[in-house]
N, C-alpha and C. Protein backbone atom coordinates (compact mmCIF):
# COMPACT_ATOMS: atom_id res chain seq x y z
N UNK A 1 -114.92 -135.59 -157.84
CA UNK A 1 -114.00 -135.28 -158.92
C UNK A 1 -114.79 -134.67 -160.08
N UNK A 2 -113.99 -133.60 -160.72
CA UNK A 2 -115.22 -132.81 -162.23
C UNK A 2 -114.75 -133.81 -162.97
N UNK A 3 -115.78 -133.81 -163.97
CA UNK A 3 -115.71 -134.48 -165.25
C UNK A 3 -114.83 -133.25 -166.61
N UNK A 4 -114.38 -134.13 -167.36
CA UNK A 4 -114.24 -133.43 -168.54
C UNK A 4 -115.38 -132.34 -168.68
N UNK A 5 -116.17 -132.94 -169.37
CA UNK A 5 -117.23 -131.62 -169.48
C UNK A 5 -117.15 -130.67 -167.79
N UNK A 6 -117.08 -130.88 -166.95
CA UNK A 6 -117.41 -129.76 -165.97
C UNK A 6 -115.96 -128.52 -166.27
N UNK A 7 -115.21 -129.52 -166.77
CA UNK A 7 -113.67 -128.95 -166.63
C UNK A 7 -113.67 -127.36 -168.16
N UNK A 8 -114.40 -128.21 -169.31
CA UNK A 8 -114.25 -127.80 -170.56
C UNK A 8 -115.18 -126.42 -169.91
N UNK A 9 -116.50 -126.63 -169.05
CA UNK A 9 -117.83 -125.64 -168.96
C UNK A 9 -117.03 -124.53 -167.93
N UNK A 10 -115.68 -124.84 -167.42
CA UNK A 10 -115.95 -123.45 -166.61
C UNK A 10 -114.71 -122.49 -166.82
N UNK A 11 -114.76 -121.71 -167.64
CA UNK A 11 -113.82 -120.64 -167.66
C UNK A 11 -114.24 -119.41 -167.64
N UNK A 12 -113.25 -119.14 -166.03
CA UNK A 12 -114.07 -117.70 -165.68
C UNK A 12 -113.44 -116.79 -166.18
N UNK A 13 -112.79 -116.63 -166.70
CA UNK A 13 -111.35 -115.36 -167.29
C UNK A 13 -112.70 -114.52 -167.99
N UNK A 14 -112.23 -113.17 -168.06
CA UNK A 14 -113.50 -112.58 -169.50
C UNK A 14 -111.93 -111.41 -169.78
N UNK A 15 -111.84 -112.24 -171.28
CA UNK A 15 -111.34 -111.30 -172.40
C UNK A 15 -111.25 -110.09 -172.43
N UNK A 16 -110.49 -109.53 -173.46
CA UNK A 16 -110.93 -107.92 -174.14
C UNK A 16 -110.20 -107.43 -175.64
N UNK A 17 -110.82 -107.29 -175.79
CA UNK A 17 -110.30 -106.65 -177.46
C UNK A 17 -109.81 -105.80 -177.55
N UNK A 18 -108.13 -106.03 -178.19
CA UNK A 18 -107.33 -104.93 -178.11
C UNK A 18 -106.75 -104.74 -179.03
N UNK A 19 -107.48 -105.06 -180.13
CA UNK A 19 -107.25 -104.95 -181.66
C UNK A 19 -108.14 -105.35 -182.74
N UNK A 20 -108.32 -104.77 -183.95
CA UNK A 20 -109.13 -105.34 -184.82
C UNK A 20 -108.81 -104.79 -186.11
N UNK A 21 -108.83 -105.62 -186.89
CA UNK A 21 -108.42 -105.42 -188.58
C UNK A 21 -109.19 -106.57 -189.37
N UNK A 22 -109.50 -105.48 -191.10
CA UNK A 22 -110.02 -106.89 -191.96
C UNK A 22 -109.11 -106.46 -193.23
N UNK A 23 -108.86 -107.57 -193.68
CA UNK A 23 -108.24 -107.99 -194.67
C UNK A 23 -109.19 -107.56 -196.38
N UNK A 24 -109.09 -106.34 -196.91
CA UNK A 24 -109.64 -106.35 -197.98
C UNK A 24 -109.76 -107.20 -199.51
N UNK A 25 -108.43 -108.00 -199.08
CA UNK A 25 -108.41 -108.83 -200.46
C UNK A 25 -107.05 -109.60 -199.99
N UNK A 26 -106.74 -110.41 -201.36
CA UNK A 26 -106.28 -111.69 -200.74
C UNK A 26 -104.02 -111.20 -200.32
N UNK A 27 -103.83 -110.42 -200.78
CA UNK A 27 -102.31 -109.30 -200.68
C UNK A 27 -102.86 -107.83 -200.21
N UNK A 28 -103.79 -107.95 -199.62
CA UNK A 28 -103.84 -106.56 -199.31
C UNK A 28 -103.42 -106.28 -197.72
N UNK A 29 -103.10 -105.17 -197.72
CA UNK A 29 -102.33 -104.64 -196.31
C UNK A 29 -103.39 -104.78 -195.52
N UNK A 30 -103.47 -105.10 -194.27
CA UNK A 30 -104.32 -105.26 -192.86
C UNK A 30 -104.89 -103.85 -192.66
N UNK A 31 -106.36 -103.64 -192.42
CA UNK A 31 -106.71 -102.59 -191.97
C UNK A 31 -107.27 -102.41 -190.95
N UNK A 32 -106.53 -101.62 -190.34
CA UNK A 32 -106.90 -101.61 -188.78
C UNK A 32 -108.09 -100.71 -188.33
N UNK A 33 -109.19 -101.53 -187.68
CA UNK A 33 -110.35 -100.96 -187.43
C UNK A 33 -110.54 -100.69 -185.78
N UNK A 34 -111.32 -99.58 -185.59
CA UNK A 34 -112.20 -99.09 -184.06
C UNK A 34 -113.21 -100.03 -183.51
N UNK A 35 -113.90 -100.26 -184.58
CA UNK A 35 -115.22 -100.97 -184.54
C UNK A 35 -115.01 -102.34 -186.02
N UNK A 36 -116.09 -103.06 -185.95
CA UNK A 36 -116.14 -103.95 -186.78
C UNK A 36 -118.10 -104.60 -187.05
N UNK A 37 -118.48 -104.28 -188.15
CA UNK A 37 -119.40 -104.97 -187.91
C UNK A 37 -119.71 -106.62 -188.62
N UNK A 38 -119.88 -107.59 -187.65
CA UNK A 38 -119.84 -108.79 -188.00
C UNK A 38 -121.66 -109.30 -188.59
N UNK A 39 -121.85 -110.12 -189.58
CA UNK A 39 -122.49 -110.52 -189.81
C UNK A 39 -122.88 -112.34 -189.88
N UNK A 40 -124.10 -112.38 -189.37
CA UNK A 40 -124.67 -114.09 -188.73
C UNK A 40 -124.13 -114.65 -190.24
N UNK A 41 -123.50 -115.94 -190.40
CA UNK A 41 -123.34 -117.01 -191.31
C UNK A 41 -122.61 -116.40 -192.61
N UNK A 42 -122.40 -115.11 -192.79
CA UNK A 42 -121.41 -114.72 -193.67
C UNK A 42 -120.01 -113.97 -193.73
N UNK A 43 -119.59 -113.51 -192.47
CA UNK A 43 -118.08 -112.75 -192.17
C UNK A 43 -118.24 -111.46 -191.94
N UNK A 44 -117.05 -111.17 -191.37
CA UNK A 44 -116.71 -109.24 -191.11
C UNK A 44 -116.88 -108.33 -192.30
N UNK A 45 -117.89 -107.30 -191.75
CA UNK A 45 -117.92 -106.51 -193.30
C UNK A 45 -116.45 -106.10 -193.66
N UNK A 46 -115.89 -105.17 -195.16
CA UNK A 46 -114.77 -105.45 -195.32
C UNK A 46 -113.54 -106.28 -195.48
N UNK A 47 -114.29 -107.89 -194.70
CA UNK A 47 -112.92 -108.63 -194.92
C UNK A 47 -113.11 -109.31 -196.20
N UNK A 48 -112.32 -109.79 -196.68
CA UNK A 48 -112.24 -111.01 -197.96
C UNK A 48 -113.20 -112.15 -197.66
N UNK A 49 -112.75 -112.63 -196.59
CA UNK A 49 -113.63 -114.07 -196.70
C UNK A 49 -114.96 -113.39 -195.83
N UNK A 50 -116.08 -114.51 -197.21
CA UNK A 50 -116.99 -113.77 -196.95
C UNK A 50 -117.71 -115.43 -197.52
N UNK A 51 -117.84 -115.53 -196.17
CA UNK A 51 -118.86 -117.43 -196.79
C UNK A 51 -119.44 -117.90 -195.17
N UNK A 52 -120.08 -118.99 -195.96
CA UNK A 52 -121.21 -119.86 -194.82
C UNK A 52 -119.83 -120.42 -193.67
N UNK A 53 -118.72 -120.70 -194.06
CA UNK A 53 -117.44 -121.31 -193.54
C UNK A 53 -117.18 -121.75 -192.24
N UNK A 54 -116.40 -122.10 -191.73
CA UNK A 54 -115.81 -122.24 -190.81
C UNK A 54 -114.56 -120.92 -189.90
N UNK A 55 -114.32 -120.41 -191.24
CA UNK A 55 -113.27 -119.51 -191.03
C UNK A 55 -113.54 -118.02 -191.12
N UNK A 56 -115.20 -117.13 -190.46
CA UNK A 56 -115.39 -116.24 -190.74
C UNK A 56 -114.62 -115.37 -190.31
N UNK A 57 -114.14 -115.54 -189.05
CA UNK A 57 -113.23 -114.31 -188.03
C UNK A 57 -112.10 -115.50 -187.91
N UNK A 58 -110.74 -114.92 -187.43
CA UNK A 58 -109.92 -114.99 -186.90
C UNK A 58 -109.27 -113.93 -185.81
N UNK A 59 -108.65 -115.14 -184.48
CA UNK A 59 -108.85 -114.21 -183.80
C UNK A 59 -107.23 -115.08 -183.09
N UNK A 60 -106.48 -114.50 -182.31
CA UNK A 60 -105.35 -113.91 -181.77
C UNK A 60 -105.10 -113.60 -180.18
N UNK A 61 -104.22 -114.55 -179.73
CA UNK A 61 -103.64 -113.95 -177.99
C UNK A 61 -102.50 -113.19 -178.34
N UNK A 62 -103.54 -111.74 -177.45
CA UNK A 62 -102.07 -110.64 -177.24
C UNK A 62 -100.99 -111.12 -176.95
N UNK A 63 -100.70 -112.12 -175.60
CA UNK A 63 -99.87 -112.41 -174.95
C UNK A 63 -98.77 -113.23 -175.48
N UNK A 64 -99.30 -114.07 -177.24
CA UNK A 64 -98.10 -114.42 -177.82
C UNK A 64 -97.53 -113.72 -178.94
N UNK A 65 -98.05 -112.38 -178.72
CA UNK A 65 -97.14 -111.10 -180.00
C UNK A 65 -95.96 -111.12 -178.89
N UNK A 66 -95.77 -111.29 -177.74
CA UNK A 66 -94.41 -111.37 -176.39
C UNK A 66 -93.67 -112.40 -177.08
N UNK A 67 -94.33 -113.50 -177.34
CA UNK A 67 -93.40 -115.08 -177.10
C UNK A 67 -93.16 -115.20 -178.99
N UNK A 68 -93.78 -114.03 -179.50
CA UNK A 68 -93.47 -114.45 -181.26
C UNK A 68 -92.33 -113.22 -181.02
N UNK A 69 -92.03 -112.28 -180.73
CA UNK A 69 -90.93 -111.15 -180.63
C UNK A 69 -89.92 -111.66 -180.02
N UNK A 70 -90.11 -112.63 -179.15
CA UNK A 70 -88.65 -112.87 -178.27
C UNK A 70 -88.23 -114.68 -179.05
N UNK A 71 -88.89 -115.32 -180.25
CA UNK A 71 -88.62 -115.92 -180.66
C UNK A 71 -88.34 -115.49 -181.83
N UNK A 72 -88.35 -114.23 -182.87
CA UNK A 72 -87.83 -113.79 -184.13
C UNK A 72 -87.04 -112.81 -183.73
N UNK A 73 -86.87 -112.30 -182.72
CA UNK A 73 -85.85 -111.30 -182.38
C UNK A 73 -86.29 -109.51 -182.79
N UNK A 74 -87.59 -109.64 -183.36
CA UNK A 74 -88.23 -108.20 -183.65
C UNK A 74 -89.55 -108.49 -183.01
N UNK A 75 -89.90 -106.67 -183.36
CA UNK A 75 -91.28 -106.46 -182.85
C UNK A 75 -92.14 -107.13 -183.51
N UNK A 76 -93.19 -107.49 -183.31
CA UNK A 76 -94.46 -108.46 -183.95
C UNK A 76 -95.55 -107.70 -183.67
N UNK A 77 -96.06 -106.46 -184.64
CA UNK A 77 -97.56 -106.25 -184.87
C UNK A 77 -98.29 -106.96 -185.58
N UNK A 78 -99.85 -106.94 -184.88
CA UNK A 78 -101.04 -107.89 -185.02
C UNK A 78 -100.88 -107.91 -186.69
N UNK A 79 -100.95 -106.53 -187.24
CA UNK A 79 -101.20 -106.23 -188.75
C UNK A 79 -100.48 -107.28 -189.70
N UNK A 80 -99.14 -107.66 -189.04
CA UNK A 80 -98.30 -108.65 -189.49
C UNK A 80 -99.16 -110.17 -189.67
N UNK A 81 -99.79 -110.32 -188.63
CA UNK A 81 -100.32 -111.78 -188.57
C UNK A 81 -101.49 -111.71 -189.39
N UNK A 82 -102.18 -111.12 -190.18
CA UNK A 82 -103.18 -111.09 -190.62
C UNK A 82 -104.54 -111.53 -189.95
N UNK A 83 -104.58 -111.60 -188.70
CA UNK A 83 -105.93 -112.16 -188.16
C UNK A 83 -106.68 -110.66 -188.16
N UNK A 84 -108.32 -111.00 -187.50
CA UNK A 84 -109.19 -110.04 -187.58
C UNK A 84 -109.06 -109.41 -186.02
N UNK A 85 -109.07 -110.22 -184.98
CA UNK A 85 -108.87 -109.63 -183.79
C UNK A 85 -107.86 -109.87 -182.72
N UNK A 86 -107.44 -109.72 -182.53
CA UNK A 86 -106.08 -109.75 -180.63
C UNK A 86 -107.12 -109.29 -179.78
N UNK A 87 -107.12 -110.75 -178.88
CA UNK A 87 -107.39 -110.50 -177.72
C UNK A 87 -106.29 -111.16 -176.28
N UNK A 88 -106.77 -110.12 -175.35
CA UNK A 88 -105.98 -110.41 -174.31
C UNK A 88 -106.91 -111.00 -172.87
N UNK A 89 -106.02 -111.93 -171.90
CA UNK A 89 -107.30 -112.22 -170.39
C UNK A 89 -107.46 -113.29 -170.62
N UNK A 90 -107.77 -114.06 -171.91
CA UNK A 90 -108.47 -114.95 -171.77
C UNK A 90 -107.88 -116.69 -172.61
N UNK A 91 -108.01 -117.59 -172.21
CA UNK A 91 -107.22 -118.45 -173.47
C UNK A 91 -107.98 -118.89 -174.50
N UNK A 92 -107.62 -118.22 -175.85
CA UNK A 92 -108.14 -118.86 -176.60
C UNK A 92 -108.48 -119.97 -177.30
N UNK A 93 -107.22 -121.05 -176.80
CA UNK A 93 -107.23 -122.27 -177.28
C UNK A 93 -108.50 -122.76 -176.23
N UNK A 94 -108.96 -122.39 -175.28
CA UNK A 94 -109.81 -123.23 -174.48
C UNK A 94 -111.48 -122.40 -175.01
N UNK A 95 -111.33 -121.32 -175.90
CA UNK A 95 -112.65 -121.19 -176.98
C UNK A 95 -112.59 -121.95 -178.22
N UNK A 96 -112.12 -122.69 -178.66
CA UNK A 96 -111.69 -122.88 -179.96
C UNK A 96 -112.65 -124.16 -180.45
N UNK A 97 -113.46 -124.53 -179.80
CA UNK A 97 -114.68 -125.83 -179.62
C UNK A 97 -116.00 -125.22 -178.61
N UNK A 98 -116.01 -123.72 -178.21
CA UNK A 98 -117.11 -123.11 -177.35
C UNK A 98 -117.79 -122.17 -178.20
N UNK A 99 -118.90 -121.75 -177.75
CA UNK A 99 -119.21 -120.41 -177.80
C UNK A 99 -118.99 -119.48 -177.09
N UNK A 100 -118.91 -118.39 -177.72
CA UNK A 100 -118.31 -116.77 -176.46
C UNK A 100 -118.94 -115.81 -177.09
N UNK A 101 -118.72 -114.77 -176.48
CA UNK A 101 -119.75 -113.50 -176.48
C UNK A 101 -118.56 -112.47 -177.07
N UNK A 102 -118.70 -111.79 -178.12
CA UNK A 102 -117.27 -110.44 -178.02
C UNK A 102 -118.23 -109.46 -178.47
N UNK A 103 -118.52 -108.15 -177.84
CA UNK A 103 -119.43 -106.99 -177.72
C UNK A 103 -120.35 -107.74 -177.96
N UNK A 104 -121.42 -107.09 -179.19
CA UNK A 104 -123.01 -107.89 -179.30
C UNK A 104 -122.88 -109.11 -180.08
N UNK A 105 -121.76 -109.55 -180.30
CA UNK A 105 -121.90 -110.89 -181.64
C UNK A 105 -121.22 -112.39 -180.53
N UNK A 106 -122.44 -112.85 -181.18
CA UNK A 106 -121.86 -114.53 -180.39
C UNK A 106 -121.23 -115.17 -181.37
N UNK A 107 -119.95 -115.82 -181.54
CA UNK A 107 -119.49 -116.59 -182.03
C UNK A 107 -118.95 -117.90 -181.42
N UNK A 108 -118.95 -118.62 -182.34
CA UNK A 108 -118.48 -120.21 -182.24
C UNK A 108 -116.90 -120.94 -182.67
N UNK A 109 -116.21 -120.84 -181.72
CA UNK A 109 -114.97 -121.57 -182.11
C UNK A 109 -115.08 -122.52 -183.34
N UNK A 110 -114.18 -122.94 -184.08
CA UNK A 110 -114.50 -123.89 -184.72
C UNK A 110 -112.84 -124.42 -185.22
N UNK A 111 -111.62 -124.01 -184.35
CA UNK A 111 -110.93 -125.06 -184.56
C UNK A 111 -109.37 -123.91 -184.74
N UNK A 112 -108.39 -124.53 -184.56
CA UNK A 112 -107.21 -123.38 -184.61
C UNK A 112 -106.68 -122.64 -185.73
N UNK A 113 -106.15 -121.85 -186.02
CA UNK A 113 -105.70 -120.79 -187.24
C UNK A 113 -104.76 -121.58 -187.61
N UNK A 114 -104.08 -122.33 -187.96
CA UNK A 114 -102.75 -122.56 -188.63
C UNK A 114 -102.03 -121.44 -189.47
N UNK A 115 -100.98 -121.19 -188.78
CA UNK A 115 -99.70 -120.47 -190.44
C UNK A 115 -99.93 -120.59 -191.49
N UNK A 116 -99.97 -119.54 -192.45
CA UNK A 116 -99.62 -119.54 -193.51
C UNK A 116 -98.45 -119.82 -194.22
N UNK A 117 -97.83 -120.23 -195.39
CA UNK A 117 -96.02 -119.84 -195.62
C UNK A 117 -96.30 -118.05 -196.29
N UNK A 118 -97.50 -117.71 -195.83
CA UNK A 118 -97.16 -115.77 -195.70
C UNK A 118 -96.52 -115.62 -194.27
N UNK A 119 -96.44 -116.42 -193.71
CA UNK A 119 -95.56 -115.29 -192.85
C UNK A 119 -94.21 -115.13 -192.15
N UNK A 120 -93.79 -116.60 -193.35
CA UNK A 120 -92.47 -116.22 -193.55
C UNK A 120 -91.95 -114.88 -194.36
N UNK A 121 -92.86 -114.60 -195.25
CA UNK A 121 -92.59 -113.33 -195.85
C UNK A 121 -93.04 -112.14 -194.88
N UNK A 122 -94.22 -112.31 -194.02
CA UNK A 122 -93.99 -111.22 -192.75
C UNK A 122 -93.27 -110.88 -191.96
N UNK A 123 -92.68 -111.90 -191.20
CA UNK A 123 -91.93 -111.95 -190.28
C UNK A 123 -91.11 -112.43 -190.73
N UNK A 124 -90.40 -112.66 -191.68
CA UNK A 124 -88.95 -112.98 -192.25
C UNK A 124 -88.21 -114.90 -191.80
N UNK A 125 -87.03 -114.98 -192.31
CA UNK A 125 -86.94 -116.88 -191.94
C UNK A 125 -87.20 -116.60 -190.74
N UNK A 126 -87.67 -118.00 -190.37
CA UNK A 126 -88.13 -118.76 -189.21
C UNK A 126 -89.87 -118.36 -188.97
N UNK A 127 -89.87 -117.32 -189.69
CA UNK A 127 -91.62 -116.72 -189.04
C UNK A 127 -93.18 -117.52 -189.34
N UNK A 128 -92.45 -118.51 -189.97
CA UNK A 128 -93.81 -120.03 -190.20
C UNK A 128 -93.50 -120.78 -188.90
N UNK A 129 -92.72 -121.25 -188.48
CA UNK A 129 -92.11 -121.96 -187.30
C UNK A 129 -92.38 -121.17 -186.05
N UNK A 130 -92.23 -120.12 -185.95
CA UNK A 130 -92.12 -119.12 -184.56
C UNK A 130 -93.77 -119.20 -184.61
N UNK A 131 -94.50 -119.22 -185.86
CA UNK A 131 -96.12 -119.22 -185.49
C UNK A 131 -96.95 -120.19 -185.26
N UNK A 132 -96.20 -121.63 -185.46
CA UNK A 132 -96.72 -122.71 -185.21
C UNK A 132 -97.14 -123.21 -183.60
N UNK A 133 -98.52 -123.07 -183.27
CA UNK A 133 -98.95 -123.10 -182.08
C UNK A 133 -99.40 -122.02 -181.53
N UNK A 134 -98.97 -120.84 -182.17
CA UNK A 134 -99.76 -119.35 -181.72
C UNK A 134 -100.23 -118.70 -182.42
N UNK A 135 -100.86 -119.66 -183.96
CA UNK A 135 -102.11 -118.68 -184.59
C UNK A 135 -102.72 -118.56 -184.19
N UNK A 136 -103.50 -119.02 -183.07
CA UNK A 136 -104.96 -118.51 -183.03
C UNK A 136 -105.58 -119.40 -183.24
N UNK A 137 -106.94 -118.44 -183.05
CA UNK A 137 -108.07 -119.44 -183.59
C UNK A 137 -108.68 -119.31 -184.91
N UNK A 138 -110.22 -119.96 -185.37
CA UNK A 138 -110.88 -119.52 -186.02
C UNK A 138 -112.36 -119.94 -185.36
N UNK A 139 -113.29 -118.67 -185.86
CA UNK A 139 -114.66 -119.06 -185.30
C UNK A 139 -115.33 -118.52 -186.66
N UNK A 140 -116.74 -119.14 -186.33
CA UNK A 140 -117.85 -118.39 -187.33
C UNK A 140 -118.73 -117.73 -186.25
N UNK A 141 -119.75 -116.91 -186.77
CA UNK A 141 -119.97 -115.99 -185.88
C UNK A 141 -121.68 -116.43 -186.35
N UNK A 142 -122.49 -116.53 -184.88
CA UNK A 142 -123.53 -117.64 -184.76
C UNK A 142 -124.90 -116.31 -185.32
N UNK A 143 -124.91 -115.07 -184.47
CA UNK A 143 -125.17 -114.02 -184.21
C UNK A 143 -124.07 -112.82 -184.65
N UNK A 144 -124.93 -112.25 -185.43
CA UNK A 144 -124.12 -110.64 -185.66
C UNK A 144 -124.30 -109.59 -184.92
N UNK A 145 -123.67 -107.91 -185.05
CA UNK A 145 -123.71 -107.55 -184.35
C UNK A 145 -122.50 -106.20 -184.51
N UNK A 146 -121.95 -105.82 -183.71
CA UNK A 146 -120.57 -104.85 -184.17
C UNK A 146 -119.73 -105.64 -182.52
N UNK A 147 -118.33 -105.46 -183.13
CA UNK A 147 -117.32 -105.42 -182.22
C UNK A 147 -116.59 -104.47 -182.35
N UNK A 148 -116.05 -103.62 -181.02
CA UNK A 148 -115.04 -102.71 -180.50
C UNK A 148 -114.23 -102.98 -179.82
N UNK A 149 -112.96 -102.14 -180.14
CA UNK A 149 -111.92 -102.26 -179.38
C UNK A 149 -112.48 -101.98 -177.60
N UNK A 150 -111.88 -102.47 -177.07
CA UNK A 150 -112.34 -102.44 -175.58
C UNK A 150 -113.43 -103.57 -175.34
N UNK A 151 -114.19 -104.02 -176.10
CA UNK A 151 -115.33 -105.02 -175.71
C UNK A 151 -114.58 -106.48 -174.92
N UNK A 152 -115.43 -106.50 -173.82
CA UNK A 152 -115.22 -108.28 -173.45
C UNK A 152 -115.30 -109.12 -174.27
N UNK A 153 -114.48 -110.49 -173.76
CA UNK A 153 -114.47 -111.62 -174.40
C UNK A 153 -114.88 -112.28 -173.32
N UNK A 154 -116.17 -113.05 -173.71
CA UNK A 154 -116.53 -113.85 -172.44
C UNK A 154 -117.05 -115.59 -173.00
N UNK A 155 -116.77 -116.09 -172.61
CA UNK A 155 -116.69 -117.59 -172.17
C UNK A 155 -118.90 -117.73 -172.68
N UNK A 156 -119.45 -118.45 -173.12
CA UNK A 156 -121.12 -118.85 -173.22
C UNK A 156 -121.27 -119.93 -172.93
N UNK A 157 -120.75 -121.04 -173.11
CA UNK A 157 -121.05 -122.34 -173.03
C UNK A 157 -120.17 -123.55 -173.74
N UNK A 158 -120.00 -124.22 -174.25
CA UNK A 158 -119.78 -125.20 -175.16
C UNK A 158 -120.51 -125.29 -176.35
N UNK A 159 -119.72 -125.78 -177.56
CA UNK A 159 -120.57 -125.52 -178.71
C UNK A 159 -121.26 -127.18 -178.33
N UNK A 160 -122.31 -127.13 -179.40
CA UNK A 160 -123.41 -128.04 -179.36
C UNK A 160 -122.71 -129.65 -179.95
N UNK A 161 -121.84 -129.16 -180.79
CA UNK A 161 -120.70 -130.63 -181.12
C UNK A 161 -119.80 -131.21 -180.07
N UNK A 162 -119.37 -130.23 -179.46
CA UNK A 162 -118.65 -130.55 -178.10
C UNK A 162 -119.04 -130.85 -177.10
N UNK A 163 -120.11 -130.43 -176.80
CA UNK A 163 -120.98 -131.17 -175.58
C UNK A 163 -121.85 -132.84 -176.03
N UNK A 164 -121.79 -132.58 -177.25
CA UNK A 164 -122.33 -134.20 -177.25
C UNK A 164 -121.24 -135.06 -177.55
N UNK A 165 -119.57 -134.69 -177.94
CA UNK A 165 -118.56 -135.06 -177.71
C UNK A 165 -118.18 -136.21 -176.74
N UNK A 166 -118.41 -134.62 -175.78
CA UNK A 166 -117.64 -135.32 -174.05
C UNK A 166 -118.43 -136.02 -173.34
């Protein structure tokens, strides 16, 4: 029988980035980027948050801009959700306590995105509720580096808190 840990260590899925935007300030419109360059222990160049944090990147499953559109009854672009990346392939809730690889930058899960009450003003009533459970994640990024659209998302290991966890 696997153990927890064997269960948490093996996810073979590998990601891909099919979106990327940073947030210039704290009301400012989403800007949608090609490339991104991330920096070790301080955030995405261009975005607002810019600290030692927990919350350097935010990041996004394509697959619930489907299940947020057919629960508000409109289209749902990424730009709307304010995260930094959409990715698709892979589950993010099962990075959200790992490390993973996206182009040259390693980052570290560090726990889920929660809603804002912005996005009831994005996505209009109900759009705090329709996002509860499909923000995302958040990671800090261990290693810098640039990310592109098209780059893998791949699975590294367990973060170092989580393995002495389980």
């Amino acid at each position: 029988m696997k153990t927890l840990t064997d269960l948490l260590s093996t996810l073979p899925q590998t990601g891909r980035v099919e979106w990327l935007g940073v947030r210039p300030a704290r009301y400012a419109p989403v800007i949608q980027q090609q490339t991104i360059q991330a920096e070790a222990a301080t955030g995405l160049l261009g975005d607002r948050y810019q600290s030692s944090g927990k919350r350097q990147v935010t990041l996004i499953q394509a697959e619930h801009l489907d299940v947020l559109t057919k629960l508000l009854g409109t289209i749902v672009e990424p730009t709307l959700l304010r995260r930094n990346i959409l990715v698709s392939g892979i589950n993010l809730v099962a990075l959200k306590s790992a490390r993973f690889q996206i182009g040259e930058v390693l980052l570290e899960g560090t726990g889920p995105c929660e809603p804002c009450t912005r996005m009831e003003m994005a996505l209009g009533p109900g759009g705090y509720n329709a996002m509860r459970g499909h923000g995302g994640i958040t990671a800090r990024i261990v290693s810098g580096g640039w990310i592109s659209v098209g780059d893998a998302v791949k699975f590294v290991g367990l973060s170092v808190s989580t393995a002495a966890r389980v």
